[in-house]
N, C-alpha and C. Protein backbone atom coordinates (compact mmCIF):
# COMPACT_ATOMS: atom_id res chain seq x y z
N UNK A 1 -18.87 12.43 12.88
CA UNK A 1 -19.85 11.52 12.35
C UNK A 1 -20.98 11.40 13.35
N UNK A 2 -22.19 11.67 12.96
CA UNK A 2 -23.88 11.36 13.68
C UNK A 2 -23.95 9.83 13.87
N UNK A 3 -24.05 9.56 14.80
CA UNK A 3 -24.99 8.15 15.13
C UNK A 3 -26.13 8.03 15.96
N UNK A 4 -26.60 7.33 15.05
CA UNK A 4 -28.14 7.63 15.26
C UNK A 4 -28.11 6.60 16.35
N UNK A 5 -29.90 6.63 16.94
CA UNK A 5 -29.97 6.08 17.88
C UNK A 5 -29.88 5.07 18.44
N UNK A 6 -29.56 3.67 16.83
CA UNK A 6 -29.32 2.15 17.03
C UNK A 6 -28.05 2.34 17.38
N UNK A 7 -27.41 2.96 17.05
CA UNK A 7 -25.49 2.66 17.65
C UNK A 7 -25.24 2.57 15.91
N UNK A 8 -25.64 2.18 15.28
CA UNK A 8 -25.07 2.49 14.00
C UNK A 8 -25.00 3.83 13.24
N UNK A 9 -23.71 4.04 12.68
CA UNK A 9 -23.34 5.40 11.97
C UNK A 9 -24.07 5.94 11.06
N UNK A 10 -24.72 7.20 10.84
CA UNK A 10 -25.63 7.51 10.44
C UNK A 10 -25.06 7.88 8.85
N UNK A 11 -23.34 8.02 8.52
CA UNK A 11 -22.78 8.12 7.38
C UNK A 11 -21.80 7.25 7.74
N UNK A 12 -21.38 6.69 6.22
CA UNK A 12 -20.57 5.70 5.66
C UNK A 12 -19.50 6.47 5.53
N UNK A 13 -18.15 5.91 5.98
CA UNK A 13 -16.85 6.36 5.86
C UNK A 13 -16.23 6.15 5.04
N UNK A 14 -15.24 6.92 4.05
CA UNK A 14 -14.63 6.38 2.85
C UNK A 14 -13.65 6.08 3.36
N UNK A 15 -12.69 5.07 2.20
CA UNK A 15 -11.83 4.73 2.20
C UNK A 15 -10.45 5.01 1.43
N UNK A 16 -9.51 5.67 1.63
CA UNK A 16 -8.95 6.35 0.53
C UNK A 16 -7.22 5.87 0.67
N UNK A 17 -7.01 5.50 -0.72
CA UNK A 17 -5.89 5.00 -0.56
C UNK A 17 -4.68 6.01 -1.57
N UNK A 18 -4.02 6.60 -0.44
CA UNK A 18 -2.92 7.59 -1.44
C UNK A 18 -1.58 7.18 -0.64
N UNK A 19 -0.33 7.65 -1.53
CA UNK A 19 0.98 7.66 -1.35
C UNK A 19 1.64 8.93 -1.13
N UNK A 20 2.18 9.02 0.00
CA UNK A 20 2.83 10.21 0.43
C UNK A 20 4.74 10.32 0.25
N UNK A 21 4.20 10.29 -1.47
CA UNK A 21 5.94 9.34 -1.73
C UNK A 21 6.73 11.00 -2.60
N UNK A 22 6.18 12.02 -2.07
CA UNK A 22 7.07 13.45 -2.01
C UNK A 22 6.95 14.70 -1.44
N UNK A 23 7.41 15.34 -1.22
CA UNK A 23 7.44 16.46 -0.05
C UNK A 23 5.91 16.65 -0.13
N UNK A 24 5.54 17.78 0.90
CA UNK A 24 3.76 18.01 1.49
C UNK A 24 3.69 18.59 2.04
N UNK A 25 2.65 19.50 2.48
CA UNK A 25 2.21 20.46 3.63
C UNK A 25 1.30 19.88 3.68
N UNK A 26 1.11 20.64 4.92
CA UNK A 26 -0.46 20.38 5.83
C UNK A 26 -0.81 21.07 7.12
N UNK A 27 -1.88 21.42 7.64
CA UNK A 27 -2.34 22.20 8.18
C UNK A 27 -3.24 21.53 8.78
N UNK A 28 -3.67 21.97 10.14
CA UNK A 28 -5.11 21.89 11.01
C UNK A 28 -5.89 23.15 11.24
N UNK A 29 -6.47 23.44 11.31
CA UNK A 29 -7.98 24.69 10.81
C UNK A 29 -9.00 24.61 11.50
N UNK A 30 -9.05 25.70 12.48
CA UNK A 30 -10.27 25.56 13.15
C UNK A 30 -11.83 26.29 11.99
N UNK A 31 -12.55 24.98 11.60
CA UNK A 31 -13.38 25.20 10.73
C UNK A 31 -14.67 27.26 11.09
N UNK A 32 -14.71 26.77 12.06
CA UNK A 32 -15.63 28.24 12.33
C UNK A 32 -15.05 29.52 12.77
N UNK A 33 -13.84 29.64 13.19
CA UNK A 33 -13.00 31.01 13.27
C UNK A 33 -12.07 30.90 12.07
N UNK A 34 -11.86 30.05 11.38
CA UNK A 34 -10.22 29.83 10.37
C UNK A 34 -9.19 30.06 10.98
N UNK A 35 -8.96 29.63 12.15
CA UNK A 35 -7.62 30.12 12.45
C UNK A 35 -7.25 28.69 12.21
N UNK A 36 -5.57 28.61 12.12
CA UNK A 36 -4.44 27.25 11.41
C UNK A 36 -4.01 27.28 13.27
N UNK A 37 -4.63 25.60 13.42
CA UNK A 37 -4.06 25.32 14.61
C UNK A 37 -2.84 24.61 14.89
N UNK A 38 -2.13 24.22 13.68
CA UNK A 38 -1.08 23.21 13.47
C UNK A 38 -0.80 23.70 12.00
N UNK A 39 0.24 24.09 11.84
CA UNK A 39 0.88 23.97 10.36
C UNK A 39 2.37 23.07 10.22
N UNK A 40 2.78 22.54 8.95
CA UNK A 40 3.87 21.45 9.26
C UNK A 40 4.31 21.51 7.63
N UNK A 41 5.68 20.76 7.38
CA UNK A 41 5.92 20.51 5.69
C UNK A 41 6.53 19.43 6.18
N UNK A 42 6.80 18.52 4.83
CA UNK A 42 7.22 16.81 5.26
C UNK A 42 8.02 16.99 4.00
N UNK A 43 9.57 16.85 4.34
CA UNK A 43 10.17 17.42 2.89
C UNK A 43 10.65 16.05 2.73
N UNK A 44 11.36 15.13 3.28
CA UNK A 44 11.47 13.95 3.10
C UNK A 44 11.04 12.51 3.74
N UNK A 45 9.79 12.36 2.95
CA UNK A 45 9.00 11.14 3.83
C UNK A 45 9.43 9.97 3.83
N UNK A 46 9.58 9.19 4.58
CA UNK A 46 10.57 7.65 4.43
C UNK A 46 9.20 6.82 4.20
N UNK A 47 9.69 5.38 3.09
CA UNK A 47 8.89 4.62 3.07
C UNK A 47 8.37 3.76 3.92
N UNK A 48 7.00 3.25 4.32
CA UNK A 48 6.52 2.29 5.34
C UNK A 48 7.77 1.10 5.03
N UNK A 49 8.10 0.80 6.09
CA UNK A 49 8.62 -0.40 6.29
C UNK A 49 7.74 -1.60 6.16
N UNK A 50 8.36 -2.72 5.06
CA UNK A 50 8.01 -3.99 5.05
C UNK A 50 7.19 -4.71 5.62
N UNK A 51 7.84 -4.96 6.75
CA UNK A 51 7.86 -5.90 7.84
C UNK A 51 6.57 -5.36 9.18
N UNK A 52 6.03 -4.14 8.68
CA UNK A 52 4.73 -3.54 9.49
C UNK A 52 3.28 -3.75 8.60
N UNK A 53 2.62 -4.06 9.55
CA UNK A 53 1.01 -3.92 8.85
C UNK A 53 0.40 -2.58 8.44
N UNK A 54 -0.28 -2.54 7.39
CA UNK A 54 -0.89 -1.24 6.84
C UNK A 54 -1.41 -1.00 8.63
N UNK A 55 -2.23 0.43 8.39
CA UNK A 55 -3.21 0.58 9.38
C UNK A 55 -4.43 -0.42 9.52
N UNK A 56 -4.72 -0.51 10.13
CA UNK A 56 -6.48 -1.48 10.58
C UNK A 56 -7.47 -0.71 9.76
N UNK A 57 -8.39 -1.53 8.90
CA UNK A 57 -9.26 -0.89 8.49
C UNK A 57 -10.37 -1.05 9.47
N UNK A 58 -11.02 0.06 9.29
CA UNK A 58 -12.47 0.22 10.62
C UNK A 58 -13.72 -1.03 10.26
């Protein structure tokens, strides 16, 4: 993200709310060579616990 020269962000960040409630892949990618810097599968994801706070929104 650009920030301009007041200290404020020059783009608005979304906010996206999904459930990771069944298996998944995923990958990290170096955008200008393509090489996969991290690859992973999540075959059984456990639910957030209760008793914890979502993440902090920014």
């Amino acid at each position: 993200m650009a920030v301009a020269p007041s200290g404020i962000p020059a783009a608005e960040a979304h906010v996206l709310d999904v459930a990771f409630d069944r298996p998944f892949g995923f990958l990290a990618r170096h955008r200008p060579s393509g090489l996969v810097l991290l690859a992973g599968w999540v075959a059984d994801p456990e639910d957030w616990p209760e008793d914890l706070p979502a993440a902090p929104m920014p």
